[in-house]
PDB file of N, CA and C in Angstrom:
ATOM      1  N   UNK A   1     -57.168 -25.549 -30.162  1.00  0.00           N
ATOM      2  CA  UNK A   1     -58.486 -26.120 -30.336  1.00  0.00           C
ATOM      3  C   UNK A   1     -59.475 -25.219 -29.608  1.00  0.00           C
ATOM      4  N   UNK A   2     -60.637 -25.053 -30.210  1.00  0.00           N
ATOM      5  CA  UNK A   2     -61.724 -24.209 -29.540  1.00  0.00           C
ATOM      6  C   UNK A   2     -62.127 -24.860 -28.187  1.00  0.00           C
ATOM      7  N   UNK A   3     -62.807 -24.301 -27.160  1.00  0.00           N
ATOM      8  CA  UNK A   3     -63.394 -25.018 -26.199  1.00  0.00           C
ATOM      9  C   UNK A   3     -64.291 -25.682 -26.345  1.00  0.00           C
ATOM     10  N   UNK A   4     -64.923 -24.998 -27.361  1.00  0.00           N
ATOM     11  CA  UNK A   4     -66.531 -25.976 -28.084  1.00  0.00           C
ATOM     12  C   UNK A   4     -66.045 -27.166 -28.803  1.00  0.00           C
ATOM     13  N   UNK A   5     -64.964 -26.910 -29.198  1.00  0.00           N
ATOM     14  CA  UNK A   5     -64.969 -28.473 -29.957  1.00  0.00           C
ATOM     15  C   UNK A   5     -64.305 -29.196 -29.370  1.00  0.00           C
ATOM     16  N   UNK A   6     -63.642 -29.085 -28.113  1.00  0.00           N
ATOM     17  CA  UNK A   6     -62.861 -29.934 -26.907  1.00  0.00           C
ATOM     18  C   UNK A   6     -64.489 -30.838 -26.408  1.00  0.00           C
ATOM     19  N   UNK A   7     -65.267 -29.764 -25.653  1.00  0.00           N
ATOM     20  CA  UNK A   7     -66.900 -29.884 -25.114  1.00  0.00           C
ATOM     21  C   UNK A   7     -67.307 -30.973 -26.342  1.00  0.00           C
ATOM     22  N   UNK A   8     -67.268 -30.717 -27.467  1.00  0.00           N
ATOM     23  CA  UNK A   8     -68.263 -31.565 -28.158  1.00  0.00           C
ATOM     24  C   UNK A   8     -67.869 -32.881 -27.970  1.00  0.00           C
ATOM     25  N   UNK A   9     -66.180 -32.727 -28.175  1.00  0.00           N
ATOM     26  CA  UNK A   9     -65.642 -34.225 -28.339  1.00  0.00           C
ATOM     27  C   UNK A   9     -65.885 -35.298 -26.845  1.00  0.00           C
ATOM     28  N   UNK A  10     -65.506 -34.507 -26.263  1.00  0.00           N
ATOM     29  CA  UNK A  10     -66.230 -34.868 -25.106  1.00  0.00           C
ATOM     30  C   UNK A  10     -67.491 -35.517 -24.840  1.00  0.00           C
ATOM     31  N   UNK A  11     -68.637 -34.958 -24.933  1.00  0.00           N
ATOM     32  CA  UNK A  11     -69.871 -35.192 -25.011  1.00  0.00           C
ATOM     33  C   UNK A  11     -69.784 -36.229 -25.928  1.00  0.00           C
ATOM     34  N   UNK A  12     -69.735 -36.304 -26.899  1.00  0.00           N
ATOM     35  CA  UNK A  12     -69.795 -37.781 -27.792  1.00  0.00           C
ATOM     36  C   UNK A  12     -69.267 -38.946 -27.200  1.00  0.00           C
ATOM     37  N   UNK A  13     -68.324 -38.487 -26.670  1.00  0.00           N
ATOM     38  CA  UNK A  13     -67.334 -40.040 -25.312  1.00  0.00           C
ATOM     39  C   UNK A  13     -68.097 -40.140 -24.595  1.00  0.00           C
ATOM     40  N   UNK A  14     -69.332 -39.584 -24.121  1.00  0.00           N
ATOM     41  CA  UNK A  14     -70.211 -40.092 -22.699  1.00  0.00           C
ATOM     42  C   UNK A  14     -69.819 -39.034 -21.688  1.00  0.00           C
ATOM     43  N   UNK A  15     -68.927 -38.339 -21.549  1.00  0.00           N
ATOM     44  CA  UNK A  15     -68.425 -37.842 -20.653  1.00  0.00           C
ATOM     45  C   UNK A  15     -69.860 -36.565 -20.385  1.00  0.00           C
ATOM     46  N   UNK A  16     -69.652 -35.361 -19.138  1.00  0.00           N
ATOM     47  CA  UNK A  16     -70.461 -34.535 -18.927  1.00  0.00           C
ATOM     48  C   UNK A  16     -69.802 -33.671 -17.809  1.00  0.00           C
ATOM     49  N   UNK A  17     -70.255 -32.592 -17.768  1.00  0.00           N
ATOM     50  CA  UNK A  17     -69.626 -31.375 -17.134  1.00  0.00           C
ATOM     51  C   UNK A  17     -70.818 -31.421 -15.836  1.00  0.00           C
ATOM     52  N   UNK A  18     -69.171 -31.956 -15.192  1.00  0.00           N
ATOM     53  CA  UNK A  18     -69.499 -31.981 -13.276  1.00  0.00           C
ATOM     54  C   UNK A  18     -69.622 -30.673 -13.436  1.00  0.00           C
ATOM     55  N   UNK A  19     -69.317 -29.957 -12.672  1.00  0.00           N
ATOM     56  CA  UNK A  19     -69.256 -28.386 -12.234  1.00  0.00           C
ATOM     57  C   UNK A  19     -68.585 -27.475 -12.745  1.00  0.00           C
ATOM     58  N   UNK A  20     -68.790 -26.436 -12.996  1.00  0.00           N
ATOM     59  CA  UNK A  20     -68.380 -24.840 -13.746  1.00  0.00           C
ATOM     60  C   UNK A  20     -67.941 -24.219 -12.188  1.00  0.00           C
ATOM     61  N   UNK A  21     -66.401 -23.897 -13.084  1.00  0.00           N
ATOM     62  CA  UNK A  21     -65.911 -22.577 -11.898  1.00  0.00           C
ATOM     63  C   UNK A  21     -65.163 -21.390 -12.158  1.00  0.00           C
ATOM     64  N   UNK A  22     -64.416 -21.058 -11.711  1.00  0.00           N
ATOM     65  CA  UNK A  22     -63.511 -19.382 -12.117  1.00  0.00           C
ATOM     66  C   UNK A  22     -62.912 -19.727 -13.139  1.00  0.00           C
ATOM     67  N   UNK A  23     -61.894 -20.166 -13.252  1.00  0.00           N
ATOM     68  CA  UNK A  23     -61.140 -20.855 -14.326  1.00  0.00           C
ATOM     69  C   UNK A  23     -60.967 -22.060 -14.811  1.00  0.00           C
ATOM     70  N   UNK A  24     -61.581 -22.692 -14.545  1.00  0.00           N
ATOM     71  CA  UNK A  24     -61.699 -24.236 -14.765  1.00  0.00           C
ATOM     72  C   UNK A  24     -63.352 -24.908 -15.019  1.00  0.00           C
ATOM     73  N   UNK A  25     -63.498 -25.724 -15.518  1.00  0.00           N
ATOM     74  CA  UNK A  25     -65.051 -26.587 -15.504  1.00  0.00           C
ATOM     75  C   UNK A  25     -64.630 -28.067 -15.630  1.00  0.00           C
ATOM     76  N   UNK A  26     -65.074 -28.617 -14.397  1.00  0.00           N
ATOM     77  CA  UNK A  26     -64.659 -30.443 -13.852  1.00  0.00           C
ATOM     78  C   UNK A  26     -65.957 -31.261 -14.704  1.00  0.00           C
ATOM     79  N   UNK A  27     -64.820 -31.975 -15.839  1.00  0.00           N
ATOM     80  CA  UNK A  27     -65.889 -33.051 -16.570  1.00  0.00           C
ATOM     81  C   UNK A  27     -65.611 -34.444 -16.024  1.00  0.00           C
ATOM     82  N   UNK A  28     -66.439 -35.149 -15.823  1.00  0.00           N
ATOM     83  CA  UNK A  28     -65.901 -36.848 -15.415  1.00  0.00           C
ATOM     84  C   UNK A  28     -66.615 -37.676 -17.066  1.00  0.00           C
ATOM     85  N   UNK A  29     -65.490 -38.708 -16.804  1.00  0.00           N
ATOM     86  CA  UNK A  29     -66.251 -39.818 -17.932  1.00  0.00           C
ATOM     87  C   UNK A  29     -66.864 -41.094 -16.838  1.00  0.00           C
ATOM     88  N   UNK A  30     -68.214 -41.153 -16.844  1.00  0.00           N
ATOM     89  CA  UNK A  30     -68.970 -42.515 -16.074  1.00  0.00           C
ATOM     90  C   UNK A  30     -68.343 -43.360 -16.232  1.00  0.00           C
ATOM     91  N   UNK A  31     -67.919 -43.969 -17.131  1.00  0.00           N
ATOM     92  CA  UNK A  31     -67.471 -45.298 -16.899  1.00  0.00           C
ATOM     93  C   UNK A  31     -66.546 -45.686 -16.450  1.00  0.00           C
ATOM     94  N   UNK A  32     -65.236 -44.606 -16.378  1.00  0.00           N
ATOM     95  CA  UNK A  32     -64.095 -44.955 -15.411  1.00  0.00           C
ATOM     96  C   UNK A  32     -63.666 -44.291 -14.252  1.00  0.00           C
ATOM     97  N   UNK A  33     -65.060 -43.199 -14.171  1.00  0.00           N
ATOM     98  CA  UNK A  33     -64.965 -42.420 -13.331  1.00  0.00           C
ATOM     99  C   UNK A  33     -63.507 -41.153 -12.986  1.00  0.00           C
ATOM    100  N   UNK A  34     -63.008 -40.861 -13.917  1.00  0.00           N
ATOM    101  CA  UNK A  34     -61.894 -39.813 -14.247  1.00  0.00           C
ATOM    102  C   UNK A  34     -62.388 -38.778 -14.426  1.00  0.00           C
ATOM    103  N   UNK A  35     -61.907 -37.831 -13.423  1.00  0.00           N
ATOM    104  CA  UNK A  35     -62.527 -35.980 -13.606  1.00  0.00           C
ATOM    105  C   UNK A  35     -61.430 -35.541 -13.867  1.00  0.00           C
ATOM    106  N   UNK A  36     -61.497 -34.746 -14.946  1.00  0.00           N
ATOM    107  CA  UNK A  36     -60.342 -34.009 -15.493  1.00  0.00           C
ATOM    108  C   UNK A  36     -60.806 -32.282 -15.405  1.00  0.00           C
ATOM    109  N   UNK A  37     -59.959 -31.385 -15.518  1.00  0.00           N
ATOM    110  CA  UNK A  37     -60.650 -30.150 -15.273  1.00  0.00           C
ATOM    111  C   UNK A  37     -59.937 -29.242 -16.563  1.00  0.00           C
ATOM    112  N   UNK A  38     -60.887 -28.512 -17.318  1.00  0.00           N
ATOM    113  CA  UNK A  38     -60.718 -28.240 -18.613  1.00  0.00           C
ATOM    114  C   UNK A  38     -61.004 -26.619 -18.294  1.00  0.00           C
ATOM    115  N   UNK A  39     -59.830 -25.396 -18.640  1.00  0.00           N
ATOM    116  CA  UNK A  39     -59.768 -24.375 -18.846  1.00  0.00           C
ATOM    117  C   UNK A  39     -61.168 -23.894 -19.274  1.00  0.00           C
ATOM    118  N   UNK A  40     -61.194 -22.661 -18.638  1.00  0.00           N
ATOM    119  CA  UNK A  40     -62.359 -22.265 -19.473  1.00  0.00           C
ATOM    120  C   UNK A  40     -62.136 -20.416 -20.399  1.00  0.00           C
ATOM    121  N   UNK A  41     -61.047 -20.546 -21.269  1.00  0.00           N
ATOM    122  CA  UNK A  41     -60.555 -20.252 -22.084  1.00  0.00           C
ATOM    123  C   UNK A  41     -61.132 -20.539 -23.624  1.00  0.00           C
ATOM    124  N   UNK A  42     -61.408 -19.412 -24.353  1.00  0.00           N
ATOM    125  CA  UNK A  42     -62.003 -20.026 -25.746  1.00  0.00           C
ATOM    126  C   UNK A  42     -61.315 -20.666 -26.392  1.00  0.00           C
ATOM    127  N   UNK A  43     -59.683 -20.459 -26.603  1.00  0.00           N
ATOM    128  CA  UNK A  43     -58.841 -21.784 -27.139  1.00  0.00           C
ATOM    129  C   UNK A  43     -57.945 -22.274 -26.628  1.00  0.00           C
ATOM    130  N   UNK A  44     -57.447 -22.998 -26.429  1.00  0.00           N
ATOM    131  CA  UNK A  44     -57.424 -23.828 -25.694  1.00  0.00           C
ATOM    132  C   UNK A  44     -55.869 -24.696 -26.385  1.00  0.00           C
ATOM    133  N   UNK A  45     -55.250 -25.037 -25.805  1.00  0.00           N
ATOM    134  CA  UNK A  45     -53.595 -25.620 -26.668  1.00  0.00           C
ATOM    135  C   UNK A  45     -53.582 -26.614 -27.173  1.00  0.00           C
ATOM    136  N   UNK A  46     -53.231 -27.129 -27.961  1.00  0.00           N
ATOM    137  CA  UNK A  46     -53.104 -28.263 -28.910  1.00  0.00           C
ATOM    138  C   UNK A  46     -53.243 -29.609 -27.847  1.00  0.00           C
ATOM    139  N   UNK A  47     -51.481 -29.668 -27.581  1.00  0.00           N
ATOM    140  CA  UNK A  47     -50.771 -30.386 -26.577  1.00  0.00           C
ATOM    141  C   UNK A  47     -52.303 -30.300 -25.536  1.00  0.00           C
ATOM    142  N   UNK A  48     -52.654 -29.465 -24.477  1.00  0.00           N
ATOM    143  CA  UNK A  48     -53.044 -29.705 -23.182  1.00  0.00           C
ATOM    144  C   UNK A  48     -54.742 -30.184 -23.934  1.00  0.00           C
ATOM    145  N   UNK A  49     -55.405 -29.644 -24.538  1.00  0.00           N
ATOM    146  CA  UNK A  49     -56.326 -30.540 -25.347  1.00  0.00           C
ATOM    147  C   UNK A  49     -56.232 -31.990 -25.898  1.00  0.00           C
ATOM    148  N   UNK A  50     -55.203 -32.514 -26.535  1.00  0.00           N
ATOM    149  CA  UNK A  50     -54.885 -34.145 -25.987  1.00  0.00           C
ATOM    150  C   UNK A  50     -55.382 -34.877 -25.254  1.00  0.00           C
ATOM    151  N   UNK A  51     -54.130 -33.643 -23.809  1.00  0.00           N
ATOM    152  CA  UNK A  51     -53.866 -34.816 -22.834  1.00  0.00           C
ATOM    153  C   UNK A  51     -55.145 -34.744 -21.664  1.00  0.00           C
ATOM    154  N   UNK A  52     -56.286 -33.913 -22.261  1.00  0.00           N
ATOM    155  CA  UNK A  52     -57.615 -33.842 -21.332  1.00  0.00           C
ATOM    156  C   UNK A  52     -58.272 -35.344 -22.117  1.00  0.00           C
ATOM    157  N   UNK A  53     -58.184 -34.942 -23.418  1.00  0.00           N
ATOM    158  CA  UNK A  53     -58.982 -36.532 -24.416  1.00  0.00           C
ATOM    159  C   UNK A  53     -58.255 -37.657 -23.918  1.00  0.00           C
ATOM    160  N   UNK A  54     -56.843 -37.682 -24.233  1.00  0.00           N
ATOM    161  CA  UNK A  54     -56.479 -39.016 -23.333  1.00  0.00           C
ATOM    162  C   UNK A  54     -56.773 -39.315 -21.706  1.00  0.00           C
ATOM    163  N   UNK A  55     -56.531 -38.530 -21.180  1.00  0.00           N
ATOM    164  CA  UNK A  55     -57.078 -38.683 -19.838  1.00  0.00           C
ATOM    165  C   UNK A  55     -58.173 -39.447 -19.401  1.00  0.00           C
ATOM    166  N   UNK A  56     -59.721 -38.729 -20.278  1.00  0.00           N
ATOM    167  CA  UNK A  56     -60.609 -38.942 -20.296  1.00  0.00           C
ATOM    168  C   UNK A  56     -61.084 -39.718 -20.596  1.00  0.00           C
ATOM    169  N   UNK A  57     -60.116 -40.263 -21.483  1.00  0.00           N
ATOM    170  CA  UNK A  57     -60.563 -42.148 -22.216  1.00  0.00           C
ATOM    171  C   UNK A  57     -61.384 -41.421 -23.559  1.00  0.00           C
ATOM    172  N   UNK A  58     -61.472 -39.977 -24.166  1.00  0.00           N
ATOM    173  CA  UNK A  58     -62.293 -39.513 -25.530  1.00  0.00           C
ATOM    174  C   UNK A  58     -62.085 -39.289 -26.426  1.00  0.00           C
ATOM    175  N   UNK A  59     -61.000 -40.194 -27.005  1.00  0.00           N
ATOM    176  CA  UNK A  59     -59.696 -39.654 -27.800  1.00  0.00           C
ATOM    177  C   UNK A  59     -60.611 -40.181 -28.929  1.00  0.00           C
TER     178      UNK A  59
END
């Protein structure tokens, strides 16, 4: 999966990008308060793209 379309799906769940770093960028979803930290790689693995949406409650 692209990173942009991980980001988009994201963004449509409410969620938003806590902080940008070396290899990683920390998104939380407000309402349950879960920060998950999403590669910052242009694509990104099937499997570990999932289990950031499930995590996140943005499935």
């Amino acid at each position: 999966m692209k990173r942009r379309d991980l980001e988009r799906r994201l963004r449509i769940a409410g969620c938003y990008l806590k902080r940008e770093g070396r290899s990683h960028a920390l998104w939380i979803n407000p309402k349950t308060g879960v920060i998950e930290a999403v590669p910052c790689h242009n694509e990104i693995k099937e499997p570990l793209a999932k289990r950031i949406l499930k995590n996140l409650h943005a499935e």
